[in-house]
Every structure is written in structure tokens, then in C-alpha cells.
N, C-alpha and C. Protein backbone atom coordinates (compact mmCIF):
# COMPACT_ATOMS: atom_id res chain seq x y z
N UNK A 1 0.83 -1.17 0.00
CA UNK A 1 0.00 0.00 0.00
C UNK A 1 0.89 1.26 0.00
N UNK A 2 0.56 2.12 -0.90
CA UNK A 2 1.21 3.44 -1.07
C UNK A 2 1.03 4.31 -0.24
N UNK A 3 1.86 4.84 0.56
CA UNK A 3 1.36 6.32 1.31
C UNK A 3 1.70 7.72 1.19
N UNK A 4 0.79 8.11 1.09
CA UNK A 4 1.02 9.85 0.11
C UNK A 4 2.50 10.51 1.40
N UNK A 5 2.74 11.38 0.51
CA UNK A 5 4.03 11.57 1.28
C UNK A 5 3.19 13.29 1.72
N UNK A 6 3.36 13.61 2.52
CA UNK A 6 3.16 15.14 3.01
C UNK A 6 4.34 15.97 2.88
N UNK A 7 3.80 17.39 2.17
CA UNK A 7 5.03 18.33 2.01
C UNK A 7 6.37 18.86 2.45
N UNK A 8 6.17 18.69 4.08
CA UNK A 8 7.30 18.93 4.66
C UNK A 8 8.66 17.43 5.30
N UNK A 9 7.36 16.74 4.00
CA UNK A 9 8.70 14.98 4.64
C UNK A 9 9.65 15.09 2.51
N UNK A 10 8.67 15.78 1.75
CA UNK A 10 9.55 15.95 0.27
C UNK A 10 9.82 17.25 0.66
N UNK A 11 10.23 17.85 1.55
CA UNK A 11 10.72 18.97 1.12
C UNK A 11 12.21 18.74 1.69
N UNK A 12 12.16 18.05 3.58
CA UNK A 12 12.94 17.12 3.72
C UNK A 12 14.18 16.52 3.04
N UNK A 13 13.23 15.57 2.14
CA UNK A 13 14.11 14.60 1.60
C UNK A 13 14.75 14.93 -0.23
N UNK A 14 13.89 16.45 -0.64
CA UNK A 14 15.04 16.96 -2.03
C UNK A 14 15.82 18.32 -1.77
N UNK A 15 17.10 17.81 -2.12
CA UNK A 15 18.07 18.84 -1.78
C UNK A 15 17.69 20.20 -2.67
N UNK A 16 16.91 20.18 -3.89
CA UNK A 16 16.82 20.63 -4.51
C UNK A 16 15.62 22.12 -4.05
N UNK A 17 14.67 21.26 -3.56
CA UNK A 17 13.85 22.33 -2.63
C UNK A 17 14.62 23.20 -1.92
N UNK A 18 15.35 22.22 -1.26
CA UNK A 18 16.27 22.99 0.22
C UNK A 18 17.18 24.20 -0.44
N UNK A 19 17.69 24.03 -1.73
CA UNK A 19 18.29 25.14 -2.35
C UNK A 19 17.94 25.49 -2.62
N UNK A 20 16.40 25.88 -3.39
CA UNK A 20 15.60 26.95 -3.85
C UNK A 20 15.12 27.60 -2.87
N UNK A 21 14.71 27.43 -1.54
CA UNK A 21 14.20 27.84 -0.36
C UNK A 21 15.42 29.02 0.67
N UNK A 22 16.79 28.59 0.80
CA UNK A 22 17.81 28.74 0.83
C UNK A 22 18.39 30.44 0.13
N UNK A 23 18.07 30.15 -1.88
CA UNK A 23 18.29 31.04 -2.76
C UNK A 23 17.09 32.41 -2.30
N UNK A 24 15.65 31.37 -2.38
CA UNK A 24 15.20 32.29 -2.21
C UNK A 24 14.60 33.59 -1.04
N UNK A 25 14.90 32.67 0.40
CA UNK A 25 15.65 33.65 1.09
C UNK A 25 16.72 34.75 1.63
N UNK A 26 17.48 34.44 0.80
CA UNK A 26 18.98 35.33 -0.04
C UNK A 26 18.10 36.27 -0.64
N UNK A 27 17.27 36.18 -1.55
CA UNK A 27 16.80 37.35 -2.35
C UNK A 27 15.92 38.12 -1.86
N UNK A 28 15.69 37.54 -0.85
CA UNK A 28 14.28 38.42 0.10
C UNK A 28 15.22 39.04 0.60
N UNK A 29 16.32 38.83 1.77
CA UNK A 29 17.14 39.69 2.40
C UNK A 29 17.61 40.27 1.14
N UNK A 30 18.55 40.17 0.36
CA UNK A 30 18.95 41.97 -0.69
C UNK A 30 17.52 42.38 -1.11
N UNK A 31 16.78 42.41 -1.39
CA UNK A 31 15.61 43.20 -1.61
C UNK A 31 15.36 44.02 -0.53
N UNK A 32 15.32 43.12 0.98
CA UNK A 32 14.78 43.93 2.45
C UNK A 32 15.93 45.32 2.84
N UNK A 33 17.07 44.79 2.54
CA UNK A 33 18.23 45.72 2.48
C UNK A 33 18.28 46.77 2.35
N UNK A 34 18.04 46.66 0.60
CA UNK A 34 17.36 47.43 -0.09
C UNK A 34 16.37 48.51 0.31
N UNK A 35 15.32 47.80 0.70
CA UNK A 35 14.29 48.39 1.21
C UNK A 35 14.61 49.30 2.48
N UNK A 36 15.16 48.56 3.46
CA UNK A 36 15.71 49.32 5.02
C UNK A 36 16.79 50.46 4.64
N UNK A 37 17.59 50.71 3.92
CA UNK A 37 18.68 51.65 3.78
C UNK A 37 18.66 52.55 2.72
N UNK A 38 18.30 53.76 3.09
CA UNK A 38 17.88 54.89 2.24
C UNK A 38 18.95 55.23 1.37
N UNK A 39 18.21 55.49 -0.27
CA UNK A 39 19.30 56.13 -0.84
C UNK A 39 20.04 57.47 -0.79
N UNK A 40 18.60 58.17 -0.20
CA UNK A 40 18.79 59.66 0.63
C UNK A 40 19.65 59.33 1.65
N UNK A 41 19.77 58.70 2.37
CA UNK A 41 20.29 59.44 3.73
C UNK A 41 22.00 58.74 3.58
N UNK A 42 21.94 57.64 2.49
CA UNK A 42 23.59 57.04 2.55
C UNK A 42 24.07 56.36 3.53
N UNK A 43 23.08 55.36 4.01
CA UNK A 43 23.51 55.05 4.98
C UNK A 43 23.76 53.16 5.43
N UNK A 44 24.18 52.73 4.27
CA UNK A 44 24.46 51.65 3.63
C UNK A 44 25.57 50.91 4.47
N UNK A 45 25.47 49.67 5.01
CA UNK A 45 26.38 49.53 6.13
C UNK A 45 27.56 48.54 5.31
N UNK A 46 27.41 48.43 4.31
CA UNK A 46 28.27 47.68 3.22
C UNK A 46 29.75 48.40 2.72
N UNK A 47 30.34 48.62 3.07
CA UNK A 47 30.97 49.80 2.23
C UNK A 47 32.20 48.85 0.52
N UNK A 48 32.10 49.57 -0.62
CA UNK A 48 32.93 48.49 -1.43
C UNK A 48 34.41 48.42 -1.22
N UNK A 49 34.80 47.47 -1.13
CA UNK A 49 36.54 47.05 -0.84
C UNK A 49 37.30 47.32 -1.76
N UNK A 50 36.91 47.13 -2.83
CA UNK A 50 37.68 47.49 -3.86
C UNK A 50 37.79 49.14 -4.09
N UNK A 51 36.99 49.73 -3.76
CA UNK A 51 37.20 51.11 -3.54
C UNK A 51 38.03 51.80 -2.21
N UNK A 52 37.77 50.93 -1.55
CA UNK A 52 38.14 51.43 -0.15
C UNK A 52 39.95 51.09 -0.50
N UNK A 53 40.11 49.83 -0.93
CA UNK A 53 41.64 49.30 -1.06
C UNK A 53 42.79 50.20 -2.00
N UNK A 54 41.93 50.75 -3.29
CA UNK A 54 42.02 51.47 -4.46
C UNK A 54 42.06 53.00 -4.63
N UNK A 55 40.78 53.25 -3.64
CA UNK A 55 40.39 54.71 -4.08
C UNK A 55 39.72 54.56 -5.70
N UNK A 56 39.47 53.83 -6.38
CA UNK A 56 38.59 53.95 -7.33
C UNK A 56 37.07 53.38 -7.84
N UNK A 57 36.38 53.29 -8.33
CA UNK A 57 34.90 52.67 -8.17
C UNK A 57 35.40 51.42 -9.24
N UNK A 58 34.69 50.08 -8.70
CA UNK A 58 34.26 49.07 -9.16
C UNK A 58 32.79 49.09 -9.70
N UNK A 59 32.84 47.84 -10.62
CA UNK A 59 32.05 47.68 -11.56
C UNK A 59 30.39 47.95 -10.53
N UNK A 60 30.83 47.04 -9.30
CA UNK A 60 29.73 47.08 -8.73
C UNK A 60 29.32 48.25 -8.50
N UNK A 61 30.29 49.04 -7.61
CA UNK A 61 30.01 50.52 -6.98
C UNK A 61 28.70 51.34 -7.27
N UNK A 62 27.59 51.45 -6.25
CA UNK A 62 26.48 52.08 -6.24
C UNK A 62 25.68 51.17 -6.61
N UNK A 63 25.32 49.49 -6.77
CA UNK A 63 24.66 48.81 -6.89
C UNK A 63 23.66 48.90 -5.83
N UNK A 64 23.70 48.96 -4.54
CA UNK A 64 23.53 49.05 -3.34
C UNK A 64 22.11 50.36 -3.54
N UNK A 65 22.80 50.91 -3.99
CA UNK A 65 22.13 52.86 -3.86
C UNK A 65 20.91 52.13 -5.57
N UNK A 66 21.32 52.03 -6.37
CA UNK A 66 20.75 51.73 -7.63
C UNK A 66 19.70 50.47 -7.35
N UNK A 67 19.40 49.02 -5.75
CA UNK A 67 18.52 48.63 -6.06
C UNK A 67 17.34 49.49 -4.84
N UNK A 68 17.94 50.26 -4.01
CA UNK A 68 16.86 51.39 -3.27
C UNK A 68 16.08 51.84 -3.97
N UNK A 69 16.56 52.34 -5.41
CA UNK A 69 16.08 53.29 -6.13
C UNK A 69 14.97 52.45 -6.87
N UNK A 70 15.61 51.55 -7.43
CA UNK A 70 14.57 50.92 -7.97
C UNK A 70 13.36 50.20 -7.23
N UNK A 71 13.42 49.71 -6.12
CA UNK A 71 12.71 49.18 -5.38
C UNK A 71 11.92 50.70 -4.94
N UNK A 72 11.85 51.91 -4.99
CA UNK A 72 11.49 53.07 -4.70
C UNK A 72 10.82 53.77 -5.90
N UNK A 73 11.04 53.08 -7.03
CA UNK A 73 10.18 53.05 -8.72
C UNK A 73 11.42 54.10 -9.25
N UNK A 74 12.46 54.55 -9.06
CA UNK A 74 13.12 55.64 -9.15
C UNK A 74 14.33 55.33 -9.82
N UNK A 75 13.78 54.47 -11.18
CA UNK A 75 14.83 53.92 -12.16
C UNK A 75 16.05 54.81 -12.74
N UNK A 76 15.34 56.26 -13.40
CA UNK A 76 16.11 56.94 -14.00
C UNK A 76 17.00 57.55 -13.04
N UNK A 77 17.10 57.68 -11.67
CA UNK A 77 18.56 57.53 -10.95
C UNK A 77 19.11 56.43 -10.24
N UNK A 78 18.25 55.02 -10.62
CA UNK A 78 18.84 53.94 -10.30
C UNK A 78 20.08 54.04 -11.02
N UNK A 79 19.88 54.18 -12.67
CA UNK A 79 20.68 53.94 -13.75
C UNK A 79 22.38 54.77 -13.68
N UNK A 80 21.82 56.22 -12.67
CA UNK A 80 23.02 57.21 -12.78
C UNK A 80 23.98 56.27 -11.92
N UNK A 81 23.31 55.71 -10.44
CA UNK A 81 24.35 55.40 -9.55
C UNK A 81 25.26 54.01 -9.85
N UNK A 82 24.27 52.98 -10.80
CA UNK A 82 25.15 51.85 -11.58
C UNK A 82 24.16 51.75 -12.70
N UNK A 83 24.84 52.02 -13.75
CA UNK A 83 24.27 51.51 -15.15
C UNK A 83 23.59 49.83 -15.29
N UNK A 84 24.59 49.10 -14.58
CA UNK A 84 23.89 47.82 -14.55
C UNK A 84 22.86 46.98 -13.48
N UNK A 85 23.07 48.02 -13.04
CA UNK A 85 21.72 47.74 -11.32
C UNK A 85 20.52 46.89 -11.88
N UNK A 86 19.67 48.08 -12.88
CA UNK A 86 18.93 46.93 -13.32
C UNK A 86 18.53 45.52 -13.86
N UNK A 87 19.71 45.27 -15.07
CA UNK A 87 19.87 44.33 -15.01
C UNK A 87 20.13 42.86 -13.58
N UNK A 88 20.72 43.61 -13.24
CA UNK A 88 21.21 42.60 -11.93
C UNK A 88 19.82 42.89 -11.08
N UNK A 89 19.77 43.59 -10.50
CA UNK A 89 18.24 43.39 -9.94
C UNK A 89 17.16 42.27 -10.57
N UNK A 90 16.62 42.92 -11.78
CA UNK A 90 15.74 41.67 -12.85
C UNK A 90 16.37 40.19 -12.77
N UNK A 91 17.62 40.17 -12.76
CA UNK A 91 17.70 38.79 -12.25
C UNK A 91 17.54 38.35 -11.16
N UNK A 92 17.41 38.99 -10.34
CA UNK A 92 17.41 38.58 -8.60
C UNK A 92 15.77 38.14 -8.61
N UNK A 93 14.88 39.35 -9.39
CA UNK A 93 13.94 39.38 -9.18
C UNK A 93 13.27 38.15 -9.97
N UNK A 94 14.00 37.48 -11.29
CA UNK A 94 13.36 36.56 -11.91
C UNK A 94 13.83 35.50 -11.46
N UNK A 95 15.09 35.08 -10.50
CA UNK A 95 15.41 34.24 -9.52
C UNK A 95 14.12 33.76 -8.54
N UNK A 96 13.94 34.99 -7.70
CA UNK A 96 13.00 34.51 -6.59
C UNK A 96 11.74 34.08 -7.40
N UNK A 97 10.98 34.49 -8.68
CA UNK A 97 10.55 33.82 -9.03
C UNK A 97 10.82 32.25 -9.66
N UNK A 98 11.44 32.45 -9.84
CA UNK A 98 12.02 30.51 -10.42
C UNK A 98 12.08 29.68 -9.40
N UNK A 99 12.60 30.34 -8.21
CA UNK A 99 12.46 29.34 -6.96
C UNK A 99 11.43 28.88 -6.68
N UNK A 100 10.54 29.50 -6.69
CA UNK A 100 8.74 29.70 -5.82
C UNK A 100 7.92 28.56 -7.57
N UNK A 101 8.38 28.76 -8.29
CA UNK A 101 7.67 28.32 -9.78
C UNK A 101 8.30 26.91 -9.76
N UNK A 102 9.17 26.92 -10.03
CA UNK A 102 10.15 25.73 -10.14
C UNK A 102 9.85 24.49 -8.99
N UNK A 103 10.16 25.25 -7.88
CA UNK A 103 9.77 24.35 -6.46
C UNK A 103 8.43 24.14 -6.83
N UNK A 104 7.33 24.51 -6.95
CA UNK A 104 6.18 24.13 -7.38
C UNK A 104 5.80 22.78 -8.17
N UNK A 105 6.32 23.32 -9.84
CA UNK A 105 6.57 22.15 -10.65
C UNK A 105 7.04 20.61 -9.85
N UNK A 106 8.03 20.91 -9.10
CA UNK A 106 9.18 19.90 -8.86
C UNK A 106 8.33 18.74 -8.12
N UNK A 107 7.59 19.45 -7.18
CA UNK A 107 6.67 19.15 -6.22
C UNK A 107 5.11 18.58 -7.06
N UNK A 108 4.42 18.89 -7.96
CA UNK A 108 3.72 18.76 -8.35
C UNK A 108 3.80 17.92 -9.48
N UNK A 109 4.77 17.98 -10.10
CA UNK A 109 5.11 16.78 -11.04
C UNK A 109 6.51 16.00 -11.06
N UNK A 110 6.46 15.10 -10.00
CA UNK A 110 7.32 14.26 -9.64
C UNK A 110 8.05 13.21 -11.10
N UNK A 111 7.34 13.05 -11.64
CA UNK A 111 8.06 12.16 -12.75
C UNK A 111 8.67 13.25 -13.66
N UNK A 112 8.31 14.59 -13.81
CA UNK A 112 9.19 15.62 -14.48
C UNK A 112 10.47 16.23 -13.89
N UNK A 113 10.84 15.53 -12.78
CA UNK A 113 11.78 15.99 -11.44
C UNK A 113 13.03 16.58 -12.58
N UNK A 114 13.60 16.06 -13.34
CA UNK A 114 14.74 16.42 -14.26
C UNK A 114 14.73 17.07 -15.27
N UNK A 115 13.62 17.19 -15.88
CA UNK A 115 13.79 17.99 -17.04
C UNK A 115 13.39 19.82 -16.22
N UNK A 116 12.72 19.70 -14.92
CA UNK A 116 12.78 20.61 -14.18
C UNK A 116 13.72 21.85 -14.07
N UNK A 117 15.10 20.46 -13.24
CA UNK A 117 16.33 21.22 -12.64
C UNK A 117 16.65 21.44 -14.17
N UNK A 118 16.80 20.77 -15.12
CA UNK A 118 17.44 20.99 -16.28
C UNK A 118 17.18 22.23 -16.69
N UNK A 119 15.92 22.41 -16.87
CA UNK A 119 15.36 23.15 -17.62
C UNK A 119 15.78 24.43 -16.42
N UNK A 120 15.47 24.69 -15.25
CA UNK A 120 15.82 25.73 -14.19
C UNK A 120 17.87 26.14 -14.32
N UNK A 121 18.43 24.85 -14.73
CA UNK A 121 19.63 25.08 -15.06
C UNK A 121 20.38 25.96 -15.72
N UNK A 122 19.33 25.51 -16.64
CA UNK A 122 19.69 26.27 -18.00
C UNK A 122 19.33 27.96 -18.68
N UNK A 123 17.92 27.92 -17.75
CA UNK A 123 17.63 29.35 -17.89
C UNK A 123 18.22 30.29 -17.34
N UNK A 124 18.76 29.74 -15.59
CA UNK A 124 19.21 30.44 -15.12
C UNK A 124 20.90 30.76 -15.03
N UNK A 125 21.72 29.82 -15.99
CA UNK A 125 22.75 29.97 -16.30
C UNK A 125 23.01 30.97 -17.46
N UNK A 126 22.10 31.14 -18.44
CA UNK A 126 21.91 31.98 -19.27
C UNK A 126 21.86 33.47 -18.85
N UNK A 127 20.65 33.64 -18.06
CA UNK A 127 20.19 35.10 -17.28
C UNK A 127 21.75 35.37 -16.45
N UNK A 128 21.84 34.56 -15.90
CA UNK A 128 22.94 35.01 -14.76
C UNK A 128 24.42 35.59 -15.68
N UNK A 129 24.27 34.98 -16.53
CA UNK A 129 25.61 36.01 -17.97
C UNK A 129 25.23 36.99 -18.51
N UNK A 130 23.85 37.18 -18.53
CA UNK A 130 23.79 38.01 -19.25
C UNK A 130 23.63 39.26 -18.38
N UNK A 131 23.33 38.82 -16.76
CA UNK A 131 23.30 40.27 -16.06
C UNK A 131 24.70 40.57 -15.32
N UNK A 132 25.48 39.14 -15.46
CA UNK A 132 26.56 39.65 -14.71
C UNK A 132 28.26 39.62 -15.92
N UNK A 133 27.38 39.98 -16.81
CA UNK A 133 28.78 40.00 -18.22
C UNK A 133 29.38 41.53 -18.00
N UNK A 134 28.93 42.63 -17.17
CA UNK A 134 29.77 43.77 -17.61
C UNK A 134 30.59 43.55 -16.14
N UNK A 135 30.16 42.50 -15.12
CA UNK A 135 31.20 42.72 -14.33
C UNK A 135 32.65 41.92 -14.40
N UNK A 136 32.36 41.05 -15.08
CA UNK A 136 33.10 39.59 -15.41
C UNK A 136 33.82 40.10 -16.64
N UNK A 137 34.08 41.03 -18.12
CA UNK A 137 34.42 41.90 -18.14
C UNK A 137 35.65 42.76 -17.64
N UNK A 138 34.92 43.60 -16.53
CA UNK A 138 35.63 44.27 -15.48
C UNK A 138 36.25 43.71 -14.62
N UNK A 139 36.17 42.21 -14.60
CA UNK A 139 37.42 41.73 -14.06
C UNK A 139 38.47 41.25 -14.47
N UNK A 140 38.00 40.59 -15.90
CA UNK A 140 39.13 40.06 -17.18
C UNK A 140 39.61 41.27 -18.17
């Protein structure tokens, strides 16, 4: 006799959940960050190393200030403080969705378990170059 398994004994037992759950609490905290530390007042408890070590701005520099802004609808000076904020944001933001979508699928259609991660693999190896190519770039 078969016994239905309850959500929190498969969530348990796939590592795969446990890393989407994991990711997508990572993206709630930089979003909350975000949210808690004004771009007005500068008061960002991060400061960049590579600037601090250098004296000059890194690729990242003002990412920090650029996702306030945007999370504040306030794109057109997201863009002044890092040109690539947005991009990198939109991925964060199409991350936490893939986690929440994906974990879904994974969970709901058990015999599709692989073409899942595959398919989650692959999209998100793609997105993740294409938002993080001007820093990778700036390091080569």
C-alpha cells in the first residue's frame, strides 16, 4: 500500500527544494536591504573594498544605492548610480521567481523531477551572464 508523502517529509528529503528555499531567502534579504537603507540618507552599512583598497569605483560601486532606487520606482537615478543595477536586480527578481515556480513544478510533477532542474539550469545559467557580463568583463 502506497502512502502519500506530506510536504514537509519531500521537502525534507530533495536537496533541490532545500536550495531553492535557501536562494530564495537570499533574495528576500537583498531586496529587504534594499528596502531598510535609504538612498537619501547614505547610509548603507556595506561599504565596497575594492574602492576602499584602491580609491577607485568598481564595476559594482552604487549597486547598493541603484537597487533602493529601484525598489522606490526611481529607475532613472537607479541607472546614474550603476548603469547595470537593473539588469542585476531583474535577475534577482526573476530568480525569486524561479524558486517559488520551479519548487512548485518539482513538487507537483514528480516524474518531471529532471527535465525541471534541467530546464531551471539552463535558464538560469543563461540570465545570470547576461546580467553579470559587464562585471566579469571588469574583471578580465
Amino acid at each position: 500500500m502506497e502512502t502519500k508523502r506530506d510536504f514537509k517529509t519531500t521537502f525534507k528529503e530533495e536537496p533541490y527544494l532545500i536550495i531553492n528555499a535557501i536562494f530564495a531567502v537570499i533574495i528576500i534579504g537583498i531586496m529587504l536591504y534594499s528596502l531598510v537603507f535609504s538612498p537619501d540618507e547614505n547610509n548603507y552599512p556595506v561599504a565596497c573594498v575594492h574602492e576602499l583598497l584602491t580609491g577607485e569605483p568598481c564595476a559594482s560601486c552604487g549597486i547598493s544605492h541603484s537597487f533602493s532606487l529601484i525598489l522606490r520606482g526611481r529607475t532613472d537615478e537607479a541607472e546614474l548610480w550603476n548603469p547595470n543595477g537593473m539588469r542585476v536586480f531583474l535577475f534577482f527578481a526573476l530568480q525569486l521567481f524561479m524558486r517559488v515556480f520551479s519548487s512548485v513544478v518539482f513538487i507537483l510533477l514528480p516524474s518531471r523531477k529532471k527535465l525541471v532542474v534541467g530546464t531551471d539550469i539552463a535558464i538560469s545559467s543563461v540570465y545570470l551572464l547576461w546580467a553579470f557580463w559587464p562585471f566579469l568583463l571588469f574583471i578580465f
